[in-house]
Protein backbone atom coordinates (compact mmCIF):
# COMPACT_ATOMS: atom_id res chain seq x y z
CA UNK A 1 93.11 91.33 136.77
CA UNK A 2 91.77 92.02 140.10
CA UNK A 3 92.49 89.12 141.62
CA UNK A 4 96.20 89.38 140.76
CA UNK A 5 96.31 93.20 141.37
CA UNK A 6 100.23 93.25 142.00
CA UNK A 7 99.90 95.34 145.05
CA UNK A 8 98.15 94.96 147.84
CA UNK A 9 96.60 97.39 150.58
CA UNK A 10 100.14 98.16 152.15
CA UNK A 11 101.68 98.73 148.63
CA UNK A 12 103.40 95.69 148.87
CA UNK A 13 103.40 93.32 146.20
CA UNK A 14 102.96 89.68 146.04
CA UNK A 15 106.25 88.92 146.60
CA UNK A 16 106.12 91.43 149.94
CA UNK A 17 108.77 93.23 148.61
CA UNK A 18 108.07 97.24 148.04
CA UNK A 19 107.14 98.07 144.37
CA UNK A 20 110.08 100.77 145.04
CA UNK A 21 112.35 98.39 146.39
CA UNK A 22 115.73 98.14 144.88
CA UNK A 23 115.13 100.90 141.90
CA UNK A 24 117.28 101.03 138.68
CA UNK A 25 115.12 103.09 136.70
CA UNK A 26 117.39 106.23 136.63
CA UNK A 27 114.45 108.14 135.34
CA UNK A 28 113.69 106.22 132.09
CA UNK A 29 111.12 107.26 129.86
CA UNK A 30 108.22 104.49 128.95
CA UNK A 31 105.33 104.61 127.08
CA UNK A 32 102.42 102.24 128.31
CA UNK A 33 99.79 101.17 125.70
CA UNK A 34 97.11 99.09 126.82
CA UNK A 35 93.32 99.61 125.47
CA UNK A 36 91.67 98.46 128.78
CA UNK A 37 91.61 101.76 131.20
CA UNK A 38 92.06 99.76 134.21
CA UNK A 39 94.73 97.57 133.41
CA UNK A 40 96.54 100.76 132.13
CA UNK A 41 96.16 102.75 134.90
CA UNK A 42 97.02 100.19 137.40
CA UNK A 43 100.26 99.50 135.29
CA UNK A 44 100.85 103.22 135.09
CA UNK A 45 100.56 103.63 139.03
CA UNK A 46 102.90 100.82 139.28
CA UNK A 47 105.78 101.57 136.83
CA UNK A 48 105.53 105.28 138.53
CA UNK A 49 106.16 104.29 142.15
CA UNK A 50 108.91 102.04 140.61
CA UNK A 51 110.49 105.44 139.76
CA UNK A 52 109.77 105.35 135.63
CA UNK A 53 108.46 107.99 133.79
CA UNK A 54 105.35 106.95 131.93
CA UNK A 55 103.30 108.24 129.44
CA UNK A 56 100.01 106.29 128.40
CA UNK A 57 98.28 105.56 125.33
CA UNK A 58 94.94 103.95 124.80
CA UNK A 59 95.86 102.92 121.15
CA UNK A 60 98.95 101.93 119.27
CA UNK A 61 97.85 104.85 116.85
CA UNK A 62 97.95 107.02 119.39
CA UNK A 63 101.39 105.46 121.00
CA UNK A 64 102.81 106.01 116.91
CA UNK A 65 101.87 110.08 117.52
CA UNK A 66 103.61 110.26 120.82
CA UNK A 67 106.68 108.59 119.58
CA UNK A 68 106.80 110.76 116.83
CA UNK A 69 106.06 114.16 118.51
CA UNK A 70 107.97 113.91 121.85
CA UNK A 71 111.33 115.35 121.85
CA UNK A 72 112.63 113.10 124.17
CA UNK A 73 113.02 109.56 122.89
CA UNK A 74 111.35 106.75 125.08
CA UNK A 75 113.75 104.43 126.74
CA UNK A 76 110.72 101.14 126.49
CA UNK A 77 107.60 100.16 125.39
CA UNK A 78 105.35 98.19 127.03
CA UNK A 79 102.05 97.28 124.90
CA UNK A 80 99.24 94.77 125.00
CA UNK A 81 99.44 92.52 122.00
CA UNK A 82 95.42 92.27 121.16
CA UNK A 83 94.31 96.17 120.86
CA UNK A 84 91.88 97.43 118.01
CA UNK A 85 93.60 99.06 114.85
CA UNK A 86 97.57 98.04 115.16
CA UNK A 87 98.83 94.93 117.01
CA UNK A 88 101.00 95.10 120.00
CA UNK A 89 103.83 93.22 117.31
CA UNK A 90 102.82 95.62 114.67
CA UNK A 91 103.44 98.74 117.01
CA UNK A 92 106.75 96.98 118.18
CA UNK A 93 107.90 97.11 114.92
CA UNK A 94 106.77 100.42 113.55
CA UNK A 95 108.20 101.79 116.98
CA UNK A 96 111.62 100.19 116.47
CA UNK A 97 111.76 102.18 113.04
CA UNK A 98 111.02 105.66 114.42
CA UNK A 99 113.47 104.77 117.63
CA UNK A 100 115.89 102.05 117.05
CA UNK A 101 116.87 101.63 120.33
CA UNK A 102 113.67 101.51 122.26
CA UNK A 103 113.23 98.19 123.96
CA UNK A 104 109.79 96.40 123.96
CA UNK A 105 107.84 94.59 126.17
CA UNK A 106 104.65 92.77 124.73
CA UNK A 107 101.91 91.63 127.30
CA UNK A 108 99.33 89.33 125.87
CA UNK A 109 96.48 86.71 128.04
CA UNK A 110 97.47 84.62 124.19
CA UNK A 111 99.58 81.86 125.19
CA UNK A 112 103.70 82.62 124.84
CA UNK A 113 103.86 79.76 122.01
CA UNK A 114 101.91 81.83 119.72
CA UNK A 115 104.09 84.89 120.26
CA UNK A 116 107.27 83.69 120.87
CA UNK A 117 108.39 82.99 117.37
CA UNK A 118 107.87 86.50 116.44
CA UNK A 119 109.48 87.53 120.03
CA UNK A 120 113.06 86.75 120.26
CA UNK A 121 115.41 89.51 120.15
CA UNK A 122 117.36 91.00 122.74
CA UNK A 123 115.50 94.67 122.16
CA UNK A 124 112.01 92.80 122.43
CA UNK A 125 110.32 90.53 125.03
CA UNK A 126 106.74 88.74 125.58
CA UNK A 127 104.96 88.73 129.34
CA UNK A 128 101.83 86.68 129.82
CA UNK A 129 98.62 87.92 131.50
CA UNK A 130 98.10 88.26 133.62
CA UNK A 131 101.44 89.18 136.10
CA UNK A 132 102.48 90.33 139.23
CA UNK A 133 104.07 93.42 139.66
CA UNK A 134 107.62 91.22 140.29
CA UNK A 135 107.09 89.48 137.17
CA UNK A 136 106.82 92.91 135.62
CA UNK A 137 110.11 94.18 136.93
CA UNK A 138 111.79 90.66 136.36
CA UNK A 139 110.79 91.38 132.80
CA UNK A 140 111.85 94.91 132.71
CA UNK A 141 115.26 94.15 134.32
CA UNK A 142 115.68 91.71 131.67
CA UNK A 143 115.12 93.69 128.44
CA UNK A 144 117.66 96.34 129.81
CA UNK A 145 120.32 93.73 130.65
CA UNK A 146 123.22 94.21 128.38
């Protein structure tokens, strides 16, 4: 991922554009689950700048607990499709069940075609690995699109 770290030294992102630039966050909640520390972090620094409030999870075990024990329900999810225990689909759907109106973003290095019968509804969308941080907004703007 480092060579397509979405920002740069001066915080700006590929595109040259300011990860804050044009924010239309208003505060939501998101949950992050990724099982590789780096990419999660870096995601997490990211999606924070961009004005989000995120919580991480290593696991989509651990994800299930937060959704369940917050009081606040999350506005998204974004997980990584290949993690140990749960899938990224698998903890899409479970997480749709305990918070209908979450939407989902699933990142995955597997090619789209193998995901995208599975990813088609308007609460639920697929990102390929690796992105830019632009791609990651595009993506974000799209799932919250009414």
């Amino acid at each position: 991922m480092a060579q397509h770290d979405p920002l740069g030294p001066d915080g700006k992102s590929e595109r040259g554009d300011s990860p804050g630039a044009a924010v239309t966050t208003a505060a939501q909640r998101l949950l992050l689950v990724d099982d590789e520390p780096a990419i999660r972090d870096l995601v997490a620094r990211i999606l924070t700048h961009r004005g989000y409030l995120v919580v991480t999870a290593a696991t989509g075990n651990e994800a299930l607990r937060l959704l369940r024990s917050n009081t606040e329900p999350f506005d998204l999810l974004i997980t990584d499709h290949s993690m140990p225990g749960i899938s990224g689909l698998e903890l899409a759907s479970r997480a749709r069940r305990e918070s209908p109106a979450i939407r989902v973003l699933i990142t995955s290095a597997l090619p789209t075609a193998d995901l995208a019968p599975e990813v088609s509804t308007a609460a639920l969308r697929f990102l390929q690995k690796p992105y830019a941080a632009a791609d990651l907004f595009r993506s974000l703007e799209e799932l919250q699109a009414p």
